[in-house]
Protein backbone atom coordinates (compact mmCIF):
# COMPACT_ATOMS: atom_id res chain seq x y z
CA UNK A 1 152.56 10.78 -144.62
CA UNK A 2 149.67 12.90 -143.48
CA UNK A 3 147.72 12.14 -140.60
CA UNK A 4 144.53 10.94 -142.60
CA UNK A 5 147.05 8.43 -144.85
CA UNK A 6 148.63 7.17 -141.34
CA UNK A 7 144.94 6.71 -139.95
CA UNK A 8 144.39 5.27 -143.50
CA UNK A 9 147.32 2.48 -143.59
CA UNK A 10 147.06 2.05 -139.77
CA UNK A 11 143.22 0.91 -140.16
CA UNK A 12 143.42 -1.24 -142.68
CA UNK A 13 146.74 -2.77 -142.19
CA UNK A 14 144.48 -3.67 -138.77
CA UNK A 15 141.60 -4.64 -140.78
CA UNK A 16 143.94 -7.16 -142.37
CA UNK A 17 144.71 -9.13 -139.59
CA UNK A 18 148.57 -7.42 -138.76
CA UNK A 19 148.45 -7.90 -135.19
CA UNK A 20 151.18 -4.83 -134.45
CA UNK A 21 148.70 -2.73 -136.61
CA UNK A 22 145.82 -3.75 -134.24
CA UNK A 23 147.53 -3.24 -130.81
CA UNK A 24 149.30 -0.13 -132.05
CA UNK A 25 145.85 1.32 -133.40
CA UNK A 26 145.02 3.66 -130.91
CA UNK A 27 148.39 5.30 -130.55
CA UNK A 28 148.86 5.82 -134.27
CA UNK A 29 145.09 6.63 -135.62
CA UNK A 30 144.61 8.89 -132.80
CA UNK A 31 147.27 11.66 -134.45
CA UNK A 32 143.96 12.18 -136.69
CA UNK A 33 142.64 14.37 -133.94
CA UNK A 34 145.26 16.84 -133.70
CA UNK A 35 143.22 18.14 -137.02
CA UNK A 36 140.50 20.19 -135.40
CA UNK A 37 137.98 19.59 -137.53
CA UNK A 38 138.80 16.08 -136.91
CA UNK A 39 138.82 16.49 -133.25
CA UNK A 40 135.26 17.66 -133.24
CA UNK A 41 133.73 14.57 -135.20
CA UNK A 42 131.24 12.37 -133.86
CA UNK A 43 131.15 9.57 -136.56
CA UNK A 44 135.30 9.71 -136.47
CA UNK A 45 135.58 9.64 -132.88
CA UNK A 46 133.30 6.74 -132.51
CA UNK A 47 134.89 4.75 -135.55
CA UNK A 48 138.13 5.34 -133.50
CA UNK A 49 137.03 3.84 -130.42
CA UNK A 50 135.24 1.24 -131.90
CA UNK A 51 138.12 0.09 -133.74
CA UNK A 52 140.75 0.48 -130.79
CA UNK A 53 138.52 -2.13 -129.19
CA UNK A 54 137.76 -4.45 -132.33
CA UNK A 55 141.39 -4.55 -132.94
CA UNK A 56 142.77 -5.33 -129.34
CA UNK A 57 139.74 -8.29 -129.36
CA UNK A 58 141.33 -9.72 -132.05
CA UNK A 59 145.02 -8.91 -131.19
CA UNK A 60 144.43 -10.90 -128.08
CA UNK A 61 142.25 -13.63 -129.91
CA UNK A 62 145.56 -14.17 -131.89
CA UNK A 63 147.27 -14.56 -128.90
CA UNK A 64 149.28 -11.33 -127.91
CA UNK A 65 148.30 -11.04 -124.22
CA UNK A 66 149.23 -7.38 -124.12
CA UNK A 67 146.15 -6.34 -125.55
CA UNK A 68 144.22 -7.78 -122.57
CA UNK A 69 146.27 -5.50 -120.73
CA UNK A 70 145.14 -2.09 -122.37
CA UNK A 71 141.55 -3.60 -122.83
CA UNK A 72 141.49 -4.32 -119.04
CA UNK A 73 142.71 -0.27 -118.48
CA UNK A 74 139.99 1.36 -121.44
CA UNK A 75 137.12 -0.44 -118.77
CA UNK A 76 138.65 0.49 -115.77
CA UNK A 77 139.17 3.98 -116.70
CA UNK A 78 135.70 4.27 -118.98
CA UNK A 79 138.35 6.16 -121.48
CA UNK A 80 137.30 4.50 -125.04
CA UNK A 81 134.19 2.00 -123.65
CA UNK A 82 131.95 2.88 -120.77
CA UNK A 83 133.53 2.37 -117.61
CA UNK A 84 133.13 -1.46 -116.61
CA UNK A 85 135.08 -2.93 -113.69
CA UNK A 86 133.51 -6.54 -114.51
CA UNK A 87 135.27 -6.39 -117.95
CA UNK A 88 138.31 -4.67 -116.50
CA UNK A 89 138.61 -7.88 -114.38
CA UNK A 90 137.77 -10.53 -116.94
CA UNK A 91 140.98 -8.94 -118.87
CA UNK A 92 142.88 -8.88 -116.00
CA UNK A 93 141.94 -12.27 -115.41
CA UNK A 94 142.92 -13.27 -119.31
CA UNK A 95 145.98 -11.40 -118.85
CA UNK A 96 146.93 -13.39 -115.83
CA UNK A 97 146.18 -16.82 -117.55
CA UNK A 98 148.18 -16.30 -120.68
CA UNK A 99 151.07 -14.08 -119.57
CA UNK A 100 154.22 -15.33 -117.87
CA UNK A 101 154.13 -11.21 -116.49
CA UNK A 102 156.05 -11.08 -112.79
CA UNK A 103 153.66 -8.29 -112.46
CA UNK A 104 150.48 -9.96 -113.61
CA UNK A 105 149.42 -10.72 -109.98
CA UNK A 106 149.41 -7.14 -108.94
CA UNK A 107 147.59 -6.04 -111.92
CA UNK A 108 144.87 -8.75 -111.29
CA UNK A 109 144.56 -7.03 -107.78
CA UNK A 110 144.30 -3.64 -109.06
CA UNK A 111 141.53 -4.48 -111.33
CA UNK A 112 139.82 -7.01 -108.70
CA UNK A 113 139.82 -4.46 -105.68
CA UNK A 114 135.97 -3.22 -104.76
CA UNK A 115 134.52 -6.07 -106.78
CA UNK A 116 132.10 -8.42 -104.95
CA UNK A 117 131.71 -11.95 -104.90
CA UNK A 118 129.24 -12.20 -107.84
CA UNK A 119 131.79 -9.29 -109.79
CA UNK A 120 134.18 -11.74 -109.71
CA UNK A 121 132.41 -15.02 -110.32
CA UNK A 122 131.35 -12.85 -113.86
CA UNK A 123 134.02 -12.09 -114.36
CA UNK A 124 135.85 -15.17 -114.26
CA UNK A 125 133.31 -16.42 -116.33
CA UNK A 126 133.79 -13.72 -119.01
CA UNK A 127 137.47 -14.45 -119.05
CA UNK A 128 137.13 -18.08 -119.68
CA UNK A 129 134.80 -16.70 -122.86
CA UNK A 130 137.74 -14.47 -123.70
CA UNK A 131 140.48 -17.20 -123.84
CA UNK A 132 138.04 -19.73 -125.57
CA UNK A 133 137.79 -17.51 -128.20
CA UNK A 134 141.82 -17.18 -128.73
CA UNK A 135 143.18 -18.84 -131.20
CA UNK A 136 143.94 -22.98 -131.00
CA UNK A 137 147.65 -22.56 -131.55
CA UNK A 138 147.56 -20.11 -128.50
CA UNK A 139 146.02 -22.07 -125.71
């Protein structure tokens, strides 16, 4: 398959509700860019990112906690969304509450440290949005 039929399948196996599809997005579609011309364009780039983050939502809505996980690391590191330690921490915080991780606790820490009080009361109050949002058969 060529890189635009893997982007292709990829997306809208996603766009059909395949979970693997939607927290394996940003690996697979991102092989588009290795095309130049691809590489270089604004409408694809922002599709990408837009999708990466659309897709983990709903991954984790469905219940696969690891999305959390990489949606907690694109707002720490500002890589696909503007950098945002609040929402960093709210998926930490998801992560935490749905995950039977050993490491969760020192990944809630790392995405926690620096925040104040209020950071972390908003947090905590995004997360609990997050999770009410996940599917009833999850919770």
């Amino acid at each position: 398959m060529s890189r635009e039929e893997v982007f292709k399948a990829i997306t809208f196996a996603a766009e059909n509700g395949e979970v693997r599809a939607q927290l394996d997005y940003s690996l697979y579609a991102s092989r588009i860019f290795e095309d130049d011309k691809n590489a270089l364009d604004p409408d694809l780039i922002r599709e990408y990112k837009d999708n990466t983050i659309r897709f983990l939502e709903s991954a984790g809505a469905s219940g696969q906690s690891q999305a959390y996980v990489r949606l907690s690391d694109i707002y720490k590191n500002g890589s696909l969304a503007p950098q945002d330690p609040v929402m960093a921490y709210a998926y930490a915080e998801a992560y935490i509450q749905t995950s039977t991780s050993r490491y969760g606790a020192s990944f809630l820490n790392g995405a926690m440290s620096g925040l104040d009080s209020a950071q972390l009361r908003r947090g905590k109050e995004i997360a609990t949005q997050i999770l009410n949002g996940r599917s009833s058969t999850q919770q």
